[in-house]
PDB file of N, CA and C in Angstrom:
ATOM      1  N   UNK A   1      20.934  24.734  14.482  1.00  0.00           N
ATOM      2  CA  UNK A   1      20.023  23.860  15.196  1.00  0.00           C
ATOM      3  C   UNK A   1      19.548  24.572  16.456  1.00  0.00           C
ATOM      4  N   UNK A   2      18.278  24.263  16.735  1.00  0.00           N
ATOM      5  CA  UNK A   2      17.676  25.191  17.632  1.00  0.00           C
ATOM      6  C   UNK A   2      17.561  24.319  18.850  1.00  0.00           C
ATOM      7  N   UNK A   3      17.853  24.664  20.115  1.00  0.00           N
ATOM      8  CA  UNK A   3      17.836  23.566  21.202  1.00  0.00           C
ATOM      9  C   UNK A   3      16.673  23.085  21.538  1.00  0.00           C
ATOM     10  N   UNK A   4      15.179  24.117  21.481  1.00  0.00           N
ATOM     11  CA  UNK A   4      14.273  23.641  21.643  1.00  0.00           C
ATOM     12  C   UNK A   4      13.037  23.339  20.821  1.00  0.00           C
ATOM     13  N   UNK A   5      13.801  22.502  19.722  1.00  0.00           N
ATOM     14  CA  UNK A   5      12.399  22.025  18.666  1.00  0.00           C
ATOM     15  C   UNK A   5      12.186  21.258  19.174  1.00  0.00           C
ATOM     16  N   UNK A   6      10.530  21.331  18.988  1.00  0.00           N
ATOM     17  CA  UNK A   6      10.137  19.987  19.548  1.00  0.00           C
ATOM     18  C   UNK A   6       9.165  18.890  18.658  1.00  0.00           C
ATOM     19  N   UNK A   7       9.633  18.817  17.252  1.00  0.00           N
ATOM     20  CA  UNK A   7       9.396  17.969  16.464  1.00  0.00           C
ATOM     21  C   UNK A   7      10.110  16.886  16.014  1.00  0.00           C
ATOM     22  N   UNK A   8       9.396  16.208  15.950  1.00  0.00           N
ATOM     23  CA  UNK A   8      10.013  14.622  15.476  1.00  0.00           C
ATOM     24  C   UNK A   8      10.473  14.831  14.109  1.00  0.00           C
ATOM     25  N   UNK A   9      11.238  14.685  13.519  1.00  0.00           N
ATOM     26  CA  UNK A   9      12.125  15.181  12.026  1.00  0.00           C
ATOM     27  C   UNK A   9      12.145  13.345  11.451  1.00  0.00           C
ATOM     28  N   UNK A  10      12.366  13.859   9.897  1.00  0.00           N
ATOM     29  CA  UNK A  10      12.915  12.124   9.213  1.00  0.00           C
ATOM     30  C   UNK A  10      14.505  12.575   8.454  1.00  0.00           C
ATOM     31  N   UNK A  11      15.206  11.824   8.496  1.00  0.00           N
ATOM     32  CA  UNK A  11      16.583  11.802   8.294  1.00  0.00           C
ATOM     33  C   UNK A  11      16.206  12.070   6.716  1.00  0.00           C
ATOM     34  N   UNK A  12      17.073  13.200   6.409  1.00  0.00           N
ATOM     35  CA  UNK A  12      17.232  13.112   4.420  1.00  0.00           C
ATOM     36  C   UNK A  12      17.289  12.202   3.945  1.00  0.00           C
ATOM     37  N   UNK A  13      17.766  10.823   4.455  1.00  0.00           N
ATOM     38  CA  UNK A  13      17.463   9.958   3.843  1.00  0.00           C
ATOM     39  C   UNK A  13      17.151   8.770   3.833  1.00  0.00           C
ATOM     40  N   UNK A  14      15.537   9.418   3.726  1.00  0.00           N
ATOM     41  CA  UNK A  14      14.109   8.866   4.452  1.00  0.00           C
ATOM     42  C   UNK A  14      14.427   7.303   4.119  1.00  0.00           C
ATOM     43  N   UNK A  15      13.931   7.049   2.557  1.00  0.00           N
ATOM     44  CA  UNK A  15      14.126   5.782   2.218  1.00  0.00           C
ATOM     45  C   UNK A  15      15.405   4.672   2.694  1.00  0.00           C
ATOM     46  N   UNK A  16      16.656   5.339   2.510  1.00  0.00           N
ATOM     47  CA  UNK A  16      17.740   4.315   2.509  1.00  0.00           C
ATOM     48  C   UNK A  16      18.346   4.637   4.456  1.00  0.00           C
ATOM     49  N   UNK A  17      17.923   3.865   4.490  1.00  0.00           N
ATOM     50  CA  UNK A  17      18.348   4.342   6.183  1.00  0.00           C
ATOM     51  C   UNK A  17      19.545   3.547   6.865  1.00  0.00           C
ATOM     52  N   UNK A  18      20.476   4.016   7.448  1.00  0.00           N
ATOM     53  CA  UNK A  18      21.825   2.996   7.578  1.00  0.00           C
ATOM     54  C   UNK A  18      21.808   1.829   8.394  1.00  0.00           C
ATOM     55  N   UNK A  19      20.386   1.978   9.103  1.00  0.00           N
ATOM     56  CA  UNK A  19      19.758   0.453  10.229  1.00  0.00           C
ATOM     57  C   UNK A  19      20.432  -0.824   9.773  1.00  0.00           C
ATOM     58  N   UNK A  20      20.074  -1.042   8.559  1.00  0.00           N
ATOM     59  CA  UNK A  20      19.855  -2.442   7.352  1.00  0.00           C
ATOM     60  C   UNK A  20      21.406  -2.604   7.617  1.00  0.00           C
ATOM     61  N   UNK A  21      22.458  -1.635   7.192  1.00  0.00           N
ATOM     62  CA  UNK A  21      23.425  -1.639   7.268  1.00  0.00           C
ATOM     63  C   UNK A  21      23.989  -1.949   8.577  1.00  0.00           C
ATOM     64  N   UNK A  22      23.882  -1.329   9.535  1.00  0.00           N
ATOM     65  CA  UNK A  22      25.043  -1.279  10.553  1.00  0.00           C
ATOM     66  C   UNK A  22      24.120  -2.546  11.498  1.00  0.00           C
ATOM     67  N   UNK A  23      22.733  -3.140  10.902  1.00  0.00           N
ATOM     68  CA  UNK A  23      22.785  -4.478  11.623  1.00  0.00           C
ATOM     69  C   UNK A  23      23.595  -5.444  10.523  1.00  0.00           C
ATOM     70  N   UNK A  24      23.609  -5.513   9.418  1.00  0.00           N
ATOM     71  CA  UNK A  24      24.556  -6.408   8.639  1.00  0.00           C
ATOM     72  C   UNK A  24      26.055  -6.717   9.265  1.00  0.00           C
ATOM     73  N   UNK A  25      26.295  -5.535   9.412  1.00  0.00           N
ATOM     74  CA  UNK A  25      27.404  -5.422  10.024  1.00  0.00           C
ATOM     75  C   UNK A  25      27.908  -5.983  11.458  1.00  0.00           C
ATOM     76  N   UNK A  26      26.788  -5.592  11.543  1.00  0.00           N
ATOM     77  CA  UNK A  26      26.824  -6.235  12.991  1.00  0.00           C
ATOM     78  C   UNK A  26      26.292  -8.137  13.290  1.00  0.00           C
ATOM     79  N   UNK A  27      25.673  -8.398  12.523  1.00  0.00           N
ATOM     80  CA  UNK A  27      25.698  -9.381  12.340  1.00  0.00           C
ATOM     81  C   UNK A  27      26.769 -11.097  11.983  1.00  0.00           C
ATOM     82  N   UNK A  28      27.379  -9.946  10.338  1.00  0.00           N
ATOM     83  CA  UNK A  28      28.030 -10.654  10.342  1.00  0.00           C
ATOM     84  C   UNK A  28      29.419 -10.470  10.705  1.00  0.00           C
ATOM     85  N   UNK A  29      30.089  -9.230  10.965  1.00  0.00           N
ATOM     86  CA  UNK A  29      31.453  -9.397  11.435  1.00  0.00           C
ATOM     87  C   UNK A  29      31.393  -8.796  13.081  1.00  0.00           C
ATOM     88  N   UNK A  30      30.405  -8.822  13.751  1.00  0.00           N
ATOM     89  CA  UNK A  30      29.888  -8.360  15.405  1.00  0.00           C
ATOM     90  C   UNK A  30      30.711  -7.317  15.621  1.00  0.00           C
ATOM     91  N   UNK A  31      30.148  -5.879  14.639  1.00  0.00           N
ATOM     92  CA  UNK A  31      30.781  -4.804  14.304  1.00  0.00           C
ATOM     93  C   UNK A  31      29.818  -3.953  14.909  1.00  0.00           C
ATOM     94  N   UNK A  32      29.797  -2.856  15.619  1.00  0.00           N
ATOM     95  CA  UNK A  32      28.574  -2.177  15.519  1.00  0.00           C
ATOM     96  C   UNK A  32      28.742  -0.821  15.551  1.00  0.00           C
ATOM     97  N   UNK A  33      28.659  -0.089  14.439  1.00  0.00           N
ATOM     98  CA  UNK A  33      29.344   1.663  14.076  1.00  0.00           C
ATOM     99  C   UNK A  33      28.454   2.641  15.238  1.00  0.00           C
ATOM    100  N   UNK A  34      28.857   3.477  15.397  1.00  0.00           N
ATOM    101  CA  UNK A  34      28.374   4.382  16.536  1.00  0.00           C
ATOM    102  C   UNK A  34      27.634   5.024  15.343  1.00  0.00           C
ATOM    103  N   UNK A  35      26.274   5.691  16.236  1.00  0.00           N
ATOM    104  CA  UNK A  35      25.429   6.400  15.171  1.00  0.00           C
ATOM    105  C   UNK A  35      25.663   8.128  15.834  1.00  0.00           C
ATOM    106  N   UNK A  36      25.622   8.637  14.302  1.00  0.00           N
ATOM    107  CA  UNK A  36      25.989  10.228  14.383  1.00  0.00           C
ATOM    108  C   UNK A  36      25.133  10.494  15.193  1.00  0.00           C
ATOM    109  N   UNK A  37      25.539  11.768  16.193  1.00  0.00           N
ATOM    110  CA  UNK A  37      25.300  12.807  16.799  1.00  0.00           C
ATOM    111  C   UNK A  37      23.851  13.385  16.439  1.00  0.00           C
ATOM    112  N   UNK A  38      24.334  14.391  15.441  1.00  0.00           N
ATOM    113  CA  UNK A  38      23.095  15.167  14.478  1.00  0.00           C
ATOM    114  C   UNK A  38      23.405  14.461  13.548  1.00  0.00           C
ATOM    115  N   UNK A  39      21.947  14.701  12.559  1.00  0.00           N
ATOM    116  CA  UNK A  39      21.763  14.386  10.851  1.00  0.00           C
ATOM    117  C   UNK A  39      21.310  15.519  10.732  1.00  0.00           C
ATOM    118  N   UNK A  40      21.332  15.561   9.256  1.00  0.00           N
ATOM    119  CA  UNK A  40      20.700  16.029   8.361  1.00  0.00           C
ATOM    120  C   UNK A  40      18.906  15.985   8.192  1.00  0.00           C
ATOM    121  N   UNK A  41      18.057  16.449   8.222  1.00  0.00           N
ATOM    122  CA  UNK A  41      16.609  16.234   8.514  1.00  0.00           C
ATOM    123  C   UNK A  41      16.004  16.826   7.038  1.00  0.00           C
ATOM    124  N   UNK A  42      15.178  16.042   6.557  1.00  0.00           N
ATOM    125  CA  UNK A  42      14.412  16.278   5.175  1.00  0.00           C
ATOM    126  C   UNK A  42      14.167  17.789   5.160  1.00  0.00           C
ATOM    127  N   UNK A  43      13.412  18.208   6.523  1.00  0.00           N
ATOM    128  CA  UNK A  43      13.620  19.946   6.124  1.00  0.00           C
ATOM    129  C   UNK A  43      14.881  20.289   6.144  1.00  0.00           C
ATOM    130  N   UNK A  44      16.111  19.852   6.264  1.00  0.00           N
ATOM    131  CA  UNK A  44      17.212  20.787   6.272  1.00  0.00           C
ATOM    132  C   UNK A  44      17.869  21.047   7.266  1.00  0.00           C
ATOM    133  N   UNK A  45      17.071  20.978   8.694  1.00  0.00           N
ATOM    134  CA  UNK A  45      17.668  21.052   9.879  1.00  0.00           C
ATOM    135  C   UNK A  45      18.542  20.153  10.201  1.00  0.00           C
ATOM    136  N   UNK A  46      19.578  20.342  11.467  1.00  0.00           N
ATOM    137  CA  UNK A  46      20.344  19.463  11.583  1.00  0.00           C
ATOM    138  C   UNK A  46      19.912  18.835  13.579  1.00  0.00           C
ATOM    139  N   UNK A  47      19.581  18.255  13.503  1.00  0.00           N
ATOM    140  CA  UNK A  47      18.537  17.957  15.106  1.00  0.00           C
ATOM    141  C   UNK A  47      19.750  16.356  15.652  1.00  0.00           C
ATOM    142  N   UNK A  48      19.614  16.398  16.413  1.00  0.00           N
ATOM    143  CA  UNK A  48      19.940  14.703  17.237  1.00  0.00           C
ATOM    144  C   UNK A  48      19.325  13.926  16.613  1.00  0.00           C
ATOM    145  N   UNK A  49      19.785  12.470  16.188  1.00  0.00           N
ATOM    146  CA  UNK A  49      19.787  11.340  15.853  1.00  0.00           C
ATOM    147  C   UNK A  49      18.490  11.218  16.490  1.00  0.00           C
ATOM    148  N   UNK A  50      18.758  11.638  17.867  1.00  0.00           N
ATOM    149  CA  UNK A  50      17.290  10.963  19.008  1.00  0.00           C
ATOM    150  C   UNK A  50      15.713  11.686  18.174  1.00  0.00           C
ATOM    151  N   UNK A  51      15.704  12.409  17.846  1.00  0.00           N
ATOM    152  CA  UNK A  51      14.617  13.384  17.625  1.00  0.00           C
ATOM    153  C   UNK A  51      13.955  13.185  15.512  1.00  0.00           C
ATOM    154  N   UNK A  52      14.889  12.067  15.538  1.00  0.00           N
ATOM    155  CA  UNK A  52      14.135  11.507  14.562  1.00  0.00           C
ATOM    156  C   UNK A  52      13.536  10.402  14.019  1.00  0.00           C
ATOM    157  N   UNK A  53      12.877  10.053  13.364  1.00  0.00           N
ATOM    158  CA  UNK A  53      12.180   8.451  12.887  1.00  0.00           C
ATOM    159  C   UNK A  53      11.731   7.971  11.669  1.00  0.00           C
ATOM    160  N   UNK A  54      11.832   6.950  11.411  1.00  0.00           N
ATOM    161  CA  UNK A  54      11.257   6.170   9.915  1.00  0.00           C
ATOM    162  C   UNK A  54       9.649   6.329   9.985  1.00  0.00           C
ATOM    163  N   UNK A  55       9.250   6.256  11.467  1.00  0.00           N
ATOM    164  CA  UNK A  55       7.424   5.881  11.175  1.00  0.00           C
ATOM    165  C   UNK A  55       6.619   7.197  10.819  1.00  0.00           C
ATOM    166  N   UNK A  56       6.027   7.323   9.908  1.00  0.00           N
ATOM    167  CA  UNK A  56       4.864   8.179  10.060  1.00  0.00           C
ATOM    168  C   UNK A  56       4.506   8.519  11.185  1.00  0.00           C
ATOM    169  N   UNK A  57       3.996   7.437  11.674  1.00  0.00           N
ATOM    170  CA  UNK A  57       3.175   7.740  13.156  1.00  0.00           C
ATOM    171  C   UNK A  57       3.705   8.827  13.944  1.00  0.00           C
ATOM    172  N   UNK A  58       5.252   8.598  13.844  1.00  0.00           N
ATOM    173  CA  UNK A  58       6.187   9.481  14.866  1.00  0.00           C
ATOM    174  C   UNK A  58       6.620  10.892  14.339  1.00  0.00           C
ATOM    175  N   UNK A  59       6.294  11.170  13.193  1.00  0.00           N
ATOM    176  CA  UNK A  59       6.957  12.368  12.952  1.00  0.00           C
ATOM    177  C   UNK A  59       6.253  13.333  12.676  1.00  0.00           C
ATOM    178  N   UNK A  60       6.750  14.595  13.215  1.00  0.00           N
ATOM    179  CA  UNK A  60       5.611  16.111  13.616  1.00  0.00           C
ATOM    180  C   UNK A  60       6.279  16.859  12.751  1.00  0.00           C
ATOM    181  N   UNK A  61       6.937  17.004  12.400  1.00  0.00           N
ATOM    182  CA  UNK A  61       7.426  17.989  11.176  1.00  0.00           C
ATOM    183  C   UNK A  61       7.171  17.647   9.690  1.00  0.00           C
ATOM    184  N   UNK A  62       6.520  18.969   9.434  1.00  0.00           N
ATOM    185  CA  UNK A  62       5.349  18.988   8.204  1.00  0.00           C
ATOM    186  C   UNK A  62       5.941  18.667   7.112  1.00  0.00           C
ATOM    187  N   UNK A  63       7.369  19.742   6.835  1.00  0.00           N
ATOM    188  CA  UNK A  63       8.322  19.647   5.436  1.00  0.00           C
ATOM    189  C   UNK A  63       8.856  18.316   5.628  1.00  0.00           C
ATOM    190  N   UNK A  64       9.170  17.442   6.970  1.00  0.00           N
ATOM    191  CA  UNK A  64      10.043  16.183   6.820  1.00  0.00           C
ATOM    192  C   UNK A  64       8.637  15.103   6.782  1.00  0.00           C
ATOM    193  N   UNK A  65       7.839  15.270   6.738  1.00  0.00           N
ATOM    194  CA  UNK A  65       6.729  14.177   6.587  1.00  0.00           C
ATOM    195  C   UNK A  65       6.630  14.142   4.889  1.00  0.00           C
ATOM    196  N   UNK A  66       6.141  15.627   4.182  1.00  0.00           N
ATOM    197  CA  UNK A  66       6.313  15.625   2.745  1.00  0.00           C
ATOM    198  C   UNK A  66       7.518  15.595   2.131  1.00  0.00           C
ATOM    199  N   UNK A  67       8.489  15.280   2.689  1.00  0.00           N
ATOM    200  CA  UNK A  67      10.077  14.951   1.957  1.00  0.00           C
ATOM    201  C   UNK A  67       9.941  13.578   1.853  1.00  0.00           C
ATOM    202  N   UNK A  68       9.284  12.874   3.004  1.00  0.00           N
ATOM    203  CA  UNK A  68       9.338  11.277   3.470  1.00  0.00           C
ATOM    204  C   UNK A  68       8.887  10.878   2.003  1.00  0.00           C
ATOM    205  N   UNK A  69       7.251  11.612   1.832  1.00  0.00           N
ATOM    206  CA  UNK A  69       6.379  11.592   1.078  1.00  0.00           C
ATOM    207  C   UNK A  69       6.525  10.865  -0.396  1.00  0.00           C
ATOM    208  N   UNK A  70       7.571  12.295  -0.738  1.00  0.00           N
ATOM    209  CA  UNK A  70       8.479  12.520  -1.742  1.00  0.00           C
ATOM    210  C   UNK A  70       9.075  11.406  -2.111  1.00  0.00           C
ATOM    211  N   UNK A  71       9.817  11.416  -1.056  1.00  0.00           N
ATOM    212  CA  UNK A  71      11.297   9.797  -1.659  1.00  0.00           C
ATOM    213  C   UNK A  71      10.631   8.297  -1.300  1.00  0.00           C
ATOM    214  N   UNK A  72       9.345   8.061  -1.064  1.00  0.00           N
ATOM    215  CA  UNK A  72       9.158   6.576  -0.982  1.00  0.00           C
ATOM    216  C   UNK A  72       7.723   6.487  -2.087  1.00  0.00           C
ATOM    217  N   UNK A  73       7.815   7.366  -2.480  1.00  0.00           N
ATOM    218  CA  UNK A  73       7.031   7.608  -3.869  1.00  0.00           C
ATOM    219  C   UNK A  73       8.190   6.738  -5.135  1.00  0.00           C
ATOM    220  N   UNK A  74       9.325   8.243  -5.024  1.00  0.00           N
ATOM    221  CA  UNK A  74      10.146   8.055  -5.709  1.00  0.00           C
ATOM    222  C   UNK A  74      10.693   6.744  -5.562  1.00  0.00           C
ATOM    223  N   UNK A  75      10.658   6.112  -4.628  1.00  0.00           N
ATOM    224  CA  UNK A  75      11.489   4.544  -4.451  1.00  0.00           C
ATOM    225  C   UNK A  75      10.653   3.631  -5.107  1.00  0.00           C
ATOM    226  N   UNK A  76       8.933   3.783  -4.784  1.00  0.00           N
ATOM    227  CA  UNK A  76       8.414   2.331  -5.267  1.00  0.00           C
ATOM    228  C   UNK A  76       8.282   2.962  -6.611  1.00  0.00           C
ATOM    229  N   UNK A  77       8.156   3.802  -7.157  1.00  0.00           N
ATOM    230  CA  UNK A  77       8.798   4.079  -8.664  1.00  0.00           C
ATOM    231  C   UNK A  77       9.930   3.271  -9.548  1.00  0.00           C
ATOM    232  N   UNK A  78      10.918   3.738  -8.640  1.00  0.00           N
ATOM    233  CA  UNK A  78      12.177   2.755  -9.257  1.00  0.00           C
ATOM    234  C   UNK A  78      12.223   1.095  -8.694  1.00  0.00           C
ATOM    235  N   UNK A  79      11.755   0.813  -8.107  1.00  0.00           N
ATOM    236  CA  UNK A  79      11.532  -0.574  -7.781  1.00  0.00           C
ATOM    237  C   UNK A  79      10.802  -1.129  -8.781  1.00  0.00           C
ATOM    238  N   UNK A  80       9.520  -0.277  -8.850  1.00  0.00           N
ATOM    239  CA  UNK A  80       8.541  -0.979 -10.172  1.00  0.00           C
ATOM    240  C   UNK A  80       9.637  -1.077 -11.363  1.00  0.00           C
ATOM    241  N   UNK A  81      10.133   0.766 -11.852  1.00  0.00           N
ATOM    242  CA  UNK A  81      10.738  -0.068 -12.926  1.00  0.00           C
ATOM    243  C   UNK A  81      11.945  -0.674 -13.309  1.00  0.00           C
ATOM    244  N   UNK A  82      13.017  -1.054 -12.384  1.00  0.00           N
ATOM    245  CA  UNK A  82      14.012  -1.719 -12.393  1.00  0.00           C
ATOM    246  C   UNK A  82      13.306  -3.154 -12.000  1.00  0.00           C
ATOM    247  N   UNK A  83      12.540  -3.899 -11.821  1.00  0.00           N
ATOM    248  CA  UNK A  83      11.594  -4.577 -11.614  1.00  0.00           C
ATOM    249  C   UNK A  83      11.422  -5.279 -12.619  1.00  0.00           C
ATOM    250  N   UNK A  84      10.495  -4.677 -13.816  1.00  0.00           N
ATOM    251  CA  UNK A  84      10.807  -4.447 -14.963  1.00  0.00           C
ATOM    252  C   UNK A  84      11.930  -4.951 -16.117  1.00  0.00           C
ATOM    253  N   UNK A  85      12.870  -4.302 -15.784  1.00  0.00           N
ATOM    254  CA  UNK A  85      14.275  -5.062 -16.823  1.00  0.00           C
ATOM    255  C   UNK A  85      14.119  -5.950 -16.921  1.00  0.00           C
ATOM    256  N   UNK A  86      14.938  -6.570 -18.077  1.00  0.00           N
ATOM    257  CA  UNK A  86      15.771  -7.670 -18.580  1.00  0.00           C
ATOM    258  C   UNK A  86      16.834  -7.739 -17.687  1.00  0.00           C
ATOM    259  N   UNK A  87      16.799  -9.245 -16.868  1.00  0.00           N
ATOM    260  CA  UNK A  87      18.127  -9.548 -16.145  1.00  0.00           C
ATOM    261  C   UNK A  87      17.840  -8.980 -14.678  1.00  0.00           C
ATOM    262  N   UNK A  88      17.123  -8.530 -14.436  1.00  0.00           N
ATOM    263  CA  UNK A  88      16.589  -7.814 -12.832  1.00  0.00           C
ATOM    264  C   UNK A  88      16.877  -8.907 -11.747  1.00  0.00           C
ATOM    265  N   UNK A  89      17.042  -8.846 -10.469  1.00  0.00           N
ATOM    266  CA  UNK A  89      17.465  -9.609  -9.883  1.00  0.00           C
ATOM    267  C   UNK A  89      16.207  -9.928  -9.099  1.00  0.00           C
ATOM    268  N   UNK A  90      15.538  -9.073  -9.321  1.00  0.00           N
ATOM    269  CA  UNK A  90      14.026  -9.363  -8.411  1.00  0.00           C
ATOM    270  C   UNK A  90      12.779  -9.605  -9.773  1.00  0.00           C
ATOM    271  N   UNK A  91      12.054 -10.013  -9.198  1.00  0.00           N
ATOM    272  CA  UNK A  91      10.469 -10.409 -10.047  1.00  0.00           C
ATOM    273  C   UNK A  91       9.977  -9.239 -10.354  1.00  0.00           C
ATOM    274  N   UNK A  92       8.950  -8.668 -11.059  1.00  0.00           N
ATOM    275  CA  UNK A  92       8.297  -7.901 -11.032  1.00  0.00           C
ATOM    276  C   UNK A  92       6.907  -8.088  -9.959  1.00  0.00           C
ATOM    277  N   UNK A  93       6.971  -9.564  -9.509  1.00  0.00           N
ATOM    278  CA  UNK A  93       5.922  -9.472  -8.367  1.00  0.00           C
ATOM    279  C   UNK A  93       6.590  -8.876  -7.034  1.00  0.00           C
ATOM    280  N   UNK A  94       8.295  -9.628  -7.035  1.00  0.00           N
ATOM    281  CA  UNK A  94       8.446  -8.904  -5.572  1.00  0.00           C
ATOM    282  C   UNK A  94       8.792  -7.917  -5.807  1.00  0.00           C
ATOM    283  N   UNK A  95       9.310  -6.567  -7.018  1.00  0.00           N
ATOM    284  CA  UNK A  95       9.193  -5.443  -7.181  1.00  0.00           C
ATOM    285  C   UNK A  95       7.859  -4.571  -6.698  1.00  0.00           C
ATOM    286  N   UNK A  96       6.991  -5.756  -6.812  1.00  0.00           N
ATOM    287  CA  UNK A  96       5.380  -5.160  -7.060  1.00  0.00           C
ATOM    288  C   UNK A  96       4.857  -4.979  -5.198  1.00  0.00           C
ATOM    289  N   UNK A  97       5.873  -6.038  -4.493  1.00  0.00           N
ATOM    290  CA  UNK A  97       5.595  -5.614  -3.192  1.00  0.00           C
ATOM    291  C   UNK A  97       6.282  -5.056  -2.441  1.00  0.00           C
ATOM    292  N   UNK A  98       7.280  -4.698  -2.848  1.00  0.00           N
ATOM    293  CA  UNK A  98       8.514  -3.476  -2.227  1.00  0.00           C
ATOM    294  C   UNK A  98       7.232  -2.157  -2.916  1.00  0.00           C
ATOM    295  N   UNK A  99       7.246  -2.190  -3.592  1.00  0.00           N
ATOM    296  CA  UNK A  99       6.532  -0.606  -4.312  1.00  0.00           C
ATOM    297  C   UNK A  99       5.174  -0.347  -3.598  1.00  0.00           C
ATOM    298  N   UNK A 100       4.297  -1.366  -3.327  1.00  0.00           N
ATOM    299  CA  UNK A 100       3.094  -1.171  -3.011  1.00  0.00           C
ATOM    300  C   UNK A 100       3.291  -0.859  -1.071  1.00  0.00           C
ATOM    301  N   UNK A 101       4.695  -1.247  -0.736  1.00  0.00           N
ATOM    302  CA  UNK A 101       4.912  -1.326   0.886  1.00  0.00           C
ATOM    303  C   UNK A 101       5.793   0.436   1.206  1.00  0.00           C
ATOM    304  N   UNK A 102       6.098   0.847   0.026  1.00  0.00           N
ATOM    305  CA  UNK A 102       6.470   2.180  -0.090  1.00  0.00           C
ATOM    306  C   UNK A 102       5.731   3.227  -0.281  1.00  0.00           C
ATOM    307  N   UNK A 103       4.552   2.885  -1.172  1.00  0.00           N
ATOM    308  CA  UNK A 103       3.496   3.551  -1.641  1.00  0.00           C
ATOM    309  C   UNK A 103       2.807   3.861  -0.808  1.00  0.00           C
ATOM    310  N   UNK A 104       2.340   3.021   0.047  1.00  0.00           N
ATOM    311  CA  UNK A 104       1.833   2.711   1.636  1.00  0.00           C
ATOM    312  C   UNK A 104       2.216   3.962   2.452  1.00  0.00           C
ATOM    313  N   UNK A 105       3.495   3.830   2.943  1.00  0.00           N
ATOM    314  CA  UNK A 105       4.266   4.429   3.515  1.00  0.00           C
ATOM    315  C   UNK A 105       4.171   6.007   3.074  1.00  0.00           C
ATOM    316  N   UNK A 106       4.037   6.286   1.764  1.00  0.00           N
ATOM    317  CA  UNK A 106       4.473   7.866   1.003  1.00  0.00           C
ATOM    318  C   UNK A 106       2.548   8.217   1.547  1.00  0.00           C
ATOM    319  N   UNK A 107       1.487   7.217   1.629  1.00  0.00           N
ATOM    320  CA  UNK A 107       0.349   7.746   1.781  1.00  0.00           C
ATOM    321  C   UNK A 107       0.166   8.044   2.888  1.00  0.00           C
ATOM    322  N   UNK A 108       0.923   7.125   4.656  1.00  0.00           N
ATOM    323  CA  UNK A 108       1.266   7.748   5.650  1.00  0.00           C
ATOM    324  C   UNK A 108       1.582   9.041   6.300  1.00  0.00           C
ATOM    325  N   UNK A 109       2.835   9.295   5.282  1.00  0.00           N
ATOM    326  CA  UNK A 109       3.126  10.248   5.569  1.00  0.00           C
ATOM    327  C   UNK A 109       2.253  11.392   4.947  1.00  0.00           C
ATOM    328  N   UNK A 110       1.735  11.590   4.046  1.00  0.00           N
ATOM    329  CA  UNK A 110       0.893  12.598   3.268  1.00  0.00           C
ATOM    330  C   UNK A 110       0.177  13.085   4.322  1.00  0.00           C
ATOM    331  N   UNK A 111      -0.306  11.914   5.149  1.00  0.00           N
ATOM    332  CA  UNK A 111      -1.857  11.862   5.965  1.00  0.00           C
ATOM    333  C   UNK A 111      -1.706  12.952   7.090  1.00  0.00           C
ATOM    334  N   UNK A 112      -2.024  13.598   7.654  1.00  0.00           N
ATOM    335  CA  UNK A 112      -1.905  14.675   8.588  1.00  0.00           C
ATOM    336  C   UNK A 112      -0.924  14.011   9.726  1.00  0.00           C
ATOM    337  N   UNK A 113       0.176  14.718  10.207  1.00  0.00           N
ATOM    338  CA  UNK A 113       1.050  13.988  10.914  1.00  0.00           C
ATOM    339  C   UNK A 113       0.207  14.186  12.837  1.00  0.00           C
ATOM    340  N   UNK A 114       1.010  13.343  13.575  1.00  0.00           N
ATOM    341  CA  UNK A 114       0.495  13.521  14.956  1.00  0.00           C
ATOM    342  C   UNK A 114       0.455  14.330  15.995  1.00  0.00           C
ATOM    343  N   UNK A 115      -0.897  14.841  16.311  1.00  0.00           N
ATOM    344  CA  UNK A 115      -0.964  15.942  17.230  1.00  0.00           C
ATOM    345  C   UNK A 115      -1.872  17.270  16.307  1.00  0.00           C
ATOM    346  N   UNK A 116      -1.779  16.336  14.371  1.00  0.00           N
ATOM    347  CA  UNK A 116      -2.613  17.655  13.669  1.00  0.00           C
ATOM    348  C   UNK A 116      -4.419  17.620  13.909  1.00  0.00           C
TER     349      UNK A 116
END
């Protein structure tokens, strides 16, 4: 890790992010986990927690914008087709708006990131 990057990075793992989690947690048993140091960053780097983000808007690094790209493609993919099944726990309409709110998101990030 280099001390002075100065790009906004997205965590490897863009889609499933531990937020959802450690507010559950915090919610219901008024738990609240300390968040790591460094991550892991879609390019590979390992940067401060601080120096990364979920939004498009916020992120300057090219390979972690097309990783973002990548996996919320890949998500409203599997949403559509687990969506789909027999026995699914969701509709294929609210499959249809998790996918189209990901799809969204994968076209964000595609879009030239900030400052290009």
């Amino acid at each position: 890790m280099s001390g002075n990057d100065p790009h906004i990075h997205v965590r490897s793992e863009a889609v499933h992010g531990n937020a959802a989690v450690r507010n559950t947690l915090a919610a219901t048993f008024g738990l609240a986990g300390d968040l790591p140091r460094l991550v892991t960053t879609g390019c590979g780097s390992r940067v401060p927690y601080a120096m990364t983000s979920p939004r498009p808007d916020r992120v300057t690094c090219l390979p972690c914008r097309e990783h973002a790209g990548r996996a919320h493609l890949r998500f409203a993919r599997e949403v559509e087709r687990l969506s789909r099944m027999p026995g699914s726990v969701i509709t294929p309409a609210q499959g249809k708006l998790v996918a189209d709110r990901h799809h969204g998101l994968a076209r964000e990030f595609s879009d030239p990131g900030p400052g290009d």
